[in-house]
PDB file of N, CA and C in Angstrom:
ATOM      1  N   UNK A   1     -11.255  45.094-108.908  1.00  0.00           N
ATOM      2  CA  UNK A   1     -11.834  46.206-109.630  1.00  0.00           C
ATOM      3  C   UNK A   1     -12.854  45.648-110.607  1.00  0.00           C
ATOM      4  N   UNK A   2     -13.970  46.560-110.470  1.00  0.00           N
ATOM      5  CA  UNK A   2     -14.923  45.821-111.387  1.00  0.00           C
ATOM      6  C   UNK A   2     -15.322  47.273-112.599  1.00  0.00           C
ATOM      7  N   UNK A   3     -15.044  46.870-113.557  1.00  0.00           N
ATOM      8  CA  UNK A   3     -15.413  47.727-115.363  1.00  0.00           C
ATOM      9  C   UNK A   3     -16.680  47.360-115.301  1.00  0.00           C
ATOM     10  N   UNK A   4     -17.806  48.376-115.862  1.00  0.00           N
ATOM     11  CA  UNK A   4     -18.834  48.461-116.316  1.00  0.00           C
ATOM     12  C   UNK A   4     -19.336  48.909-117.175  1.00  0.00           C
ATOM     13  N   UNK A   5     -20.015  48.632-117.945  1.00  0.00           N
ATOM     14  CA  UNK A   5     -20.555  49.517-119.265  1.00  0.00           C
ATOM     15  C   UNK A   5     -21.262  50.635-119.028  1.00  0.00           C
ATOM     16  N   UNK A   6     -21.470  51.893-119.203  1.00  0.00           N
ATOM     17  CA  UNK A   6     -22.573  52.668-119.409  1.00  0.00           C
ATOM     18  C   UNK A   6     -23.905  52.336-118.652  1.00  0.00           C
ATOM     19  N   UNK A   7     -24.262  50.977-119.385  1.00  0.00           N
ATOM     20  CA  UNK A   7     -25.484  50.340-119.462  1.00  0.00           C
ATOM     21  C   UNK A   7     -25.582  49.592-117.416  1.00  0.00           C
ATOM     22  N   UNK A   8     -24.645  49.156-117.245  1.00  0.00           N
ATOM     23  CA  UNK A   8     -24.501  48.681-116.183  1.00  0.00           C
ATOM     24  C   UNK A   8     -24.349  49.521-115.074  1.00  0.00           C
ATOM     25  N   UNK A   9     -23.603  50.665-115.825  1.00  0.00           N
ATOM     26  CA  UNK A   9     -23.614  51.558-114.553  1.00  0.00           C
ATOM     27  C   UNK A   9     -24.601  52.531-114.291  1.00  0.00           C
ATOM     28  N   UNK A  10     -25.721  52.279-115.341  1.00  0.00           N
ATOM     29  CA  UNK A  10     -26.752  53.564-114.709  1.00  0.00           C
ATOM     30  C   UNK A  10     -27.660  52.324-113.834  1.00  0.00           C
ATOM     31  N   UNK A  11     -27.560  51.142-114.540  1.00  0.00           N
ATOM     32  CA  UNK A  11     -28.074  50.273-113.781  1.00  0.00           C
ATOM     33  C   UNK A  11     -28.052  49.902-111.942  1.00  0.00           C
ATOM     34  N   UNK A  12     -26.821  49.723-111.330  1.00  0.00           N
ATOM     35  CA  UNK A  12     -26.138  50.228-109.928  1.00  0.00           C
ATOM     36  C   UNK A  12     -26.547  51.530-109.465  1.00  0.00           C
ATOM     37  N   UNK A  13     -26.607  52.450-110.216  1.00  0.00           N
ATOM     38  CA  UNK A  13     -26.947  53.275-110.240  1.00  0.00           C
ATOM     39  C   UNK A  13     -28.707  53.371-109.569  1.00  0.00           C
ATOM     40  N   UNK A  14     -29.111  53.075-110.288  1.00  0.00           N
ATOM     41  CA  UNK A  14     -30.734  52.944-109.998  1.00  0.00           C
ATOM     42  C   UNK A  14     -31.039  52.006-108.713  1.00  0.00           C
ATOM     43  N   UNK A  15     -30.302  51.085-108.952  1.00  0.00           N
ATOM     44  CA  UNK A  15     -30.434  49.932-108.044  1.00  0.00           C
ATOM     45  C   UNK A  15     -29.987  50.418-106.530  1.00  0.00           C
ATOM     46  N   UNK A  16     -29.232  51.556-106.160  1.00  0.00           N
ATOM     47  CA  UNK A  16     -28.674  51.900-104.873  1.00  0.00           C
ATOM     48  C   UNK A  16     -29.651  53.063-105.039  1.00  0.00           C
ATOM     49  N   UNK A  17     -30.275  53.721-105.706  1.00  0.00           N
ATOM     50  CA  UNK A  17     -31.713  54.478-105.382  1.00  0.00           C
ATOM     51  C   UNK A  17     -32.840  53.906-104.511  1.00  0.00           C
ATOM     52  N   UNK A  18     -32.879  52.780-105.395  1.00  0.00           N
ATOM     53  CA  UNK A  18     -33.949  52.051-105.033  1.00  0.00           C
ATOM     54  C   UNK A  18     -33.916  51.612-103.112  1.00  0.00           C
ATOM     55  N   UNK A  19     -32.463  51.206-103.002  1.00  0.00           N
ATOM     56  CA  UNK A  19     -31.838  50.640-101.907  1.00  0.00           C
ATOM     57  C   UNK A  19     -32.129  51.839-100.716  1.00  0.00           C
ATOM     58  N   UNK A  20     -31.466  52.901-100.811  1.00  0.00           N
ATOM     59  CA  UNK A  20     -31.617  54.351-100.133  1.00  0.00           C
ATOM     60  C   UNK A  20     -33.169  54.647 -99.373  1.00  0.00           C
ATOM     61  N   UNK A  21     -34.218  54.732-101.570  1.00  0.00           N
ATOM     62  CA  UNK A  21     -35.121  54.938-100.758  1.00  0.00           C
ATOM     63  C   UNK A  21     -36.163  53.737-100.277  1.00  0.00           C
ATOM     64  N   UNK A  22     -36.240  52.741-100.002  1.00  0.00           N
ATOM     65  CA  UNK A  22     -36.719  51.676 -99.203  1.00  0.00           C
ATOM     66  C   UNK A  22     -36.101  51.805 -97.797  1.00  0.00           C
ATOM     67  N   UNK A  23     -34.536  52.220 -97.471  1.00  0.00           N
ATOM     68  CA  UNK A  23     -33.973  52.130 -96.388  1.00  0.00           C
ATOM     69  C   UNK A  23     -34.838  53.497 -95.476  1.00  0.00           C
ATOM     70  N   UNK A  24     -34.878  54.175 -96.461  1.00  0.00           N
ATOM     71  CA  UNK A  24     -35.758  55.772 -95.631  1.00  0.00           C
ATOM     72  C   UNK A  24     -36.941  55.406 -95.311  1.00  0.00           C
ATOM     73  N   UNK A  25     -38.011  54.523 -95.880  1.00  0.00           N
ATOM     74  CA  UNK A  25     -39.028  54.102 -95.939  1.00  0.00           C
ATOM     75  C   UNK A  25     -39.257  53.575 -94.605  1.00  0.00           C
ATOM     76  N   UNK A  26     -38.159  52.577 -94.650  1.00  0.00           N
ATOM     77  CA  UNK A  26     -38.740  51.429 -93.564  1.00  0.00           C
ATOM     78  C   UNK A  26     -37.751  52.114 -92.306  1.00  0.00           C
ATOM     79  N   UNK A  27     -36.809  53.204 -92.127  1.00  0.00           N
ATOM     80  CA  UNK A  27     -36.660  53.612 -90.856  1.00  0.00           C
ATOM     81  C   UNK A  27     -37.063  55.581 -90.334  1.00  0.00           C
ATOM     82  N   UNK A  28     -37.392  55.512 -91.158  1.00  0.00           N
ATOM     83  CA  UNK A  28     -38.017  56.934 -91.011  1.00  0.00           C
ATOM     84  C   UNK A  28     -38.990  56.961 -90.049  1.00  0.00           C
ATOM     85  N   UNK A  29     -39.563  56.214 -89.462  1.00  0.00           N
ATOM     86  CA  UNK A  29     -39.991  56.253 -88.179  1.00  0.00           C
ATOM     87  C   UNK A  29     -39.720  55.743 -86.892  1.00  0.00           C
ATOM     88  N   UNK A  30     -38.443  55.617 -86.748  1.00  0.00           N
ATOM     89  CA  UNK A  30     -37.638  55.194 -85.745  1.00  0.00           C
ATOM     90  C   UNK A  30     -36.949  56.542 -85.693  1.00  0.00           C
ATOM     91  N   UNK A  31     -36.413  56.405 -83.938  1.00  0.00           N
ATOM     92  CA  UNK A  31     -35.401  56.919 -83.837  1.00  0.00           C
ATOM     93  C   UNK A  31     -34.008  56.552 -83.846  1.00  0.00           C
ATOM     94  N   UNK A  32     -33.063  57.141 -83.987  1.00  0.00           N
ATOM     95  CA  UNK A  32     -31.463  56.791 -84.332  1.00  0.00           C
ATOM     96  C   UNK A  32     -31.214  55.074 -83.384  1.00  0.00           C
ATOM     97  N   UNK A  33     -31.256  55.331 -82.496  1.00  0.00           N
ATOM     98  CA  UNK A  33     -31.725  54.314 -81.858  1.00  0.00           C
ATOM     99  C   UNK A  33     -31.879  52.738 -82.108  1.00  0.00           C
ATOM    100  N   UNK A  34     -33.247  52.887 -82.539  1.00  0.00           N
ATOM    101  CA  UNK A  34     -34.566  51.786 -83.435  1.00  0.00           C
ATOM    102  C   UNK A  34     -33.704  51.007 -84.064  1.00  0.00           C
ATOM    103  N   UNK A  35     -32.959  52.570 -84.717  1.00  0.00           N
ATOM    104  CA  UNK A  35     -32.682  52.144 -86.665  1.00  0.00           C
ATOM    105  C   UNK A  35     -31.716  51.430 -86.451  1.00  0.00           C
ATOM    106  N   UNK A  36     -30.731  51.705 -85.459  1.00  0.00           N
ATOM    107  CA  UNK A  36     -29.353  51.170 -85.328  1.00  0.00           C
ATOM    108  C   UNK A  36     -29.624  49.739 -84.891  1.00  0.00           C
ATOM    109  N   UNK A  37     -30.645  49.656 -83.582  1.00  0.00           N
ATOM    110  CA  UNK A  37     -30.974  48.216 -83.774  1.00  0.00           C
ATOM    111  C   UNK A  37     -31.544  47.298 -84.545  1.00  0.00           C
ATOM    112  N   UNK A  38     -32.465  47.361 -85.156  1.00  0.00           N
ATOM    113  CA  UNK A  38     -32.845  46.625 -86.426  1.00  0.00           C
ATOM    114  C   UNK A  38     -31.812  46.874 -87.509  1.00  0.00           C
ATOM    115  N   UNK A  39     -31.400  47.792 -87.890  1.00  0.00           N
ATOM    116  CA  UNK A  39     -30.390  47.024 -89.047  1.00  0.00           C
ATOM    117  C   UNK A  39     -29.155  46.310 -88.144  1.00  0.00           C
ATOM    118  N   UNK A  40     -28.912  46.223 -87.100  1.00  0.00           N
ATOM    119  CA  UNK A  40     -27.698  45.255 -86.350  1.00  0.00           C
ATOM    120  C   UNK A  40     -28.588  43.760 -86.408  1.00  0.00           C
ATOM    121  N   UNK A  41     -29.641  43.974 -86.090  1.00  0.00           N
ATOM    122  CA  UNK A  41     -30.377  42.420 -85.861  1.00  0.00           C
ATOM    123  C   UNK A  41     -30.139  42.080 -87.523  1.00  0.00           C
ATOM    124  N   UNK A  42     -31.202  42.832 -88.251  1.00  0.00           N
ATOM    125  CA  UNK A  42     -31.293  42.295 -89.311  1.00  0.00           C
ATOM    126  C   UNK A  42     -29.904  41.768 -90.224  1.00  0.00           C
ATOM    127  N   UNK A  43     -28.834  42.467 -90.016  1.00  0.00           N
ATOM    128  CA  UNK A  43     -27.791  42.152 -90.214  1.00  0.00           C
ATOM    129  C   UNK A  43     -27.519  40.735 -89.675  1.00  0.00           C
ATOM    130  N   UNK A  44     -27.420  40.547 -88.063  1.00  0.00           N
ATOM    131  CA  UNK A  44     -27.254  39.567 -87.408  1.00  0.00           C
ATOM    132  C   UNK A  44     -27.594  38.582 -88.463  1.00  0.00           C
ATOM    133  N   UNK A  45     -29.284  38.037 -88.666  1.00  0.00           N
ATOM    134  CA  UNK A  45     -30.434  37.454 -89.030  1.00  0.00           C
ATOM    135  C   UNK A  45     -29.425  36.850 -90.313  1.00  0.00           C
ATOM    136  N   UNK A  46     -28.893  37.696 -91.504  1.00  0.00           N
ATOM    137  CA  UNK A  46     -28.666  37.906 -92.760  1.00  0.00           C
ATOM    138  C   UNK A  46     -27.371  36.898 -92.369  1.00  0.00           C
ATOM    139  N   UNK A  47     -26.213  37.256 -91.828  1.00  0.00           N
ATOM    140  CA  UNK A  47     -24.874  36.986 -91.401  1.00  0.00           C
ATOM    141  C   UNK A  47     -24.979  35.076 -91.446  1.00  0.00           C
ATOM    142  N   UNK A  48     -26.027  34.950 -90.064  1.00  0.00           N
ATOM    143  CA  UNK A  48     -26.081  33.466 -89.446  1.00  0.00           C
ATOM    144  C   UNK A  48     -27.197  33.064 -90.322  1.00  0.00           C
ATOM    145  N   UNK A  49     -27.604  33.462 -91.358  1.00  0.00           N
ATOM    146  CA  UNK A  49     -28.635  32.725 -92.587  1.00  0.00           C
ATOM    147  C   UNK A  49     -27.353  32.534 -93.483  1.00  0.00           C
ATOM    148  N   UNK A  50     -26.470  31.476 -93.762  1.00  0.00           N
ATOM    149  CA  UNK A  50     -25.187  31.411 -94.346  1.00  0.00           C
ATOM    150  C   UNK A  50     -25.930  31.018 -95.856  1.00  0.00           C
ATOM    151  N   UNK A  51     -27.063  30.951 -96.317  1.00  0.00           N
ATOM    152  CA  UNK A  51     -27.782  30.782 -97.684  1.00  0.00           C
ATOM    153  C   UNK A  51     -27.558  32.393 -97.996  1.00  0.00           C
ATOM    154  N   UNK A  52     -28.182  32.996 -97.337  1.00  0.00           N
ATOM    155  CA  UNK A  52     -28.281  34.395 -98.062  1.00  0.00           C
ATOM    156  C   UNK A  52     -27.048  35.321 -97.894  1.00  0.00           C
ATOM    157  N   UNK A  53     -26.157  34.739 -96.711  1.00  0.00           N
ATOM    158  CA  UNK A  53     -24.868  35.764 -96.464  1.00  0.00           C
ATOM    159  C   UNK A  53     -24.037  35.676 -97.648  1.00  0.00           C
ATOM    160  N   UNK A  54     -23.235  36.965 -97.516  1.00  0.00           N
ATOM    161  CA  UNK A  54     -22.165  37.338 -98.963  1.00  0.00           C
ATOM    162  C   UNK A  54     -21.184  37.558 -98.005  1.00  0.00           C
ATOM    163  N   UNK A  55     -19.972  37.900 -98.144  1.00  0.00           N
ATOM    164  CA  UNK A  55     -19.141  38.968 -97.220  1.00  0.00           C
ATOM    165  C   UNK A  55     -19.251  40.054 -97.664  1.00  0.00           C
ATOM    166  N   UNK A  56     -19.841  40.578 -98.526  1.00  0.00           N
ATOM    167  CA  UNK A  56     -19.858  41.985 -98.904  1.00  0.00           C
ATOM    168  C   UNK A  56     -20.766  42.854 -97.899  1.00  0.00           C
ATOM    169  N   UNK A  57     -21.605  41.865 -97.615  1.00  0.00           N
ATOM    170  CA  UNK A  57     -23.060  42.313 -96.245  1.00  0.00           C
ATOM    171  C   UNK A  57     -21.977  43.544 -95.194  1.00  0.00           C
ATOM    172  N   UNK A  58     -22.450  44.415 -94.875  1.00  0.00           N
ATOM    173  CA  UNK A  58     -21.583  45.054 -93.790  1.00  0.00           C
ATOM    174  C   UNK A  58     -21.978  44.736 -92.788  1.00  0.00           C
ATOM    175  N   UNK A  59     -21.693  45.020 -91.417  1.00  0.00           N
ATOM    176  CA  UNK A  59     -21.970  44.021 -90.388  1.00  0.00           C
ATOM    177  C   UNK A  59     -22.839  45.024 -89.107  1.00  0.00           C
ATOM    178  N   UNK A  60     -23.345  46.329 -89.973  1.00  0.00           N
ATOM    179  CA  UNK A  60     -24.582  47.564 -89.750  1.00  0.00           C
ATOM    180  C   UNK A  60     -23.938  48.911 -89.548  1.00  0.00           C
ATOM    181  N   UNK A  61     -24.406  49.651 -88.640  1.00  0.00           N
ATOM    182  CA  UNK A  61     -23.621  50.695 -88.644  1.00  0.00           C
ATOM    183  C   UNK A  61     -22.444  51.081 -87.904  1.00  0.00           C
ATOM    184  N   UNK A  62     -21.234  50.834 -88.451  1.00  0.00           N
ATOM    185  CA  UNK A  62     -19.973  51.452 -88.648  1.00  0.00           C
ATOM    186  C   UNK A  62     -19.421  50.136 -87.315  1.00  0.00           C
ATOM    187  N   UNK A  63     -19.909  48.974 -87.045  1.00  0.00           N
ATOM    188  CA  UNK A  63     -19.662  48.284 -86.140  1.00  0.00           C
ATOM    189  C   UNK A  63     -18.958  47.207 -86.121  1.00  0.00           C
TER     190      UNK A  63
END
């Protein structure tokens, strides 16, 4: 469990805005499809880059 201040949480807050709308950005012109494959690759990409992987990464959609 993670406590946050006020301050931190409008912060997350903003920060999963930001996340949302970039994600609409860059698949809003795909179809369901597209989208599902590029975020599985890009996922892939993220996963086997063990510098940038977390386990928190999800592993794309619902997969």
């Amino acid at each position: 469990m993670l406590n946050l201040t006020p301050a931190g949480d409008s912060l997350v807050q903003k920060g999963f805005a930001r996340v949302e709308k970039l994600r609409s950005l860059i698949l809003a012109k795909l179809d369901a499809e597209e989208a599902h494959q590029l975020v599985t690759n890009l996922t892939s990409f993220v996963l086997k880059s063990a510098t940038y992987a977390r386990p928190s990464i999800p592993t794309g959609f619902g997969s």
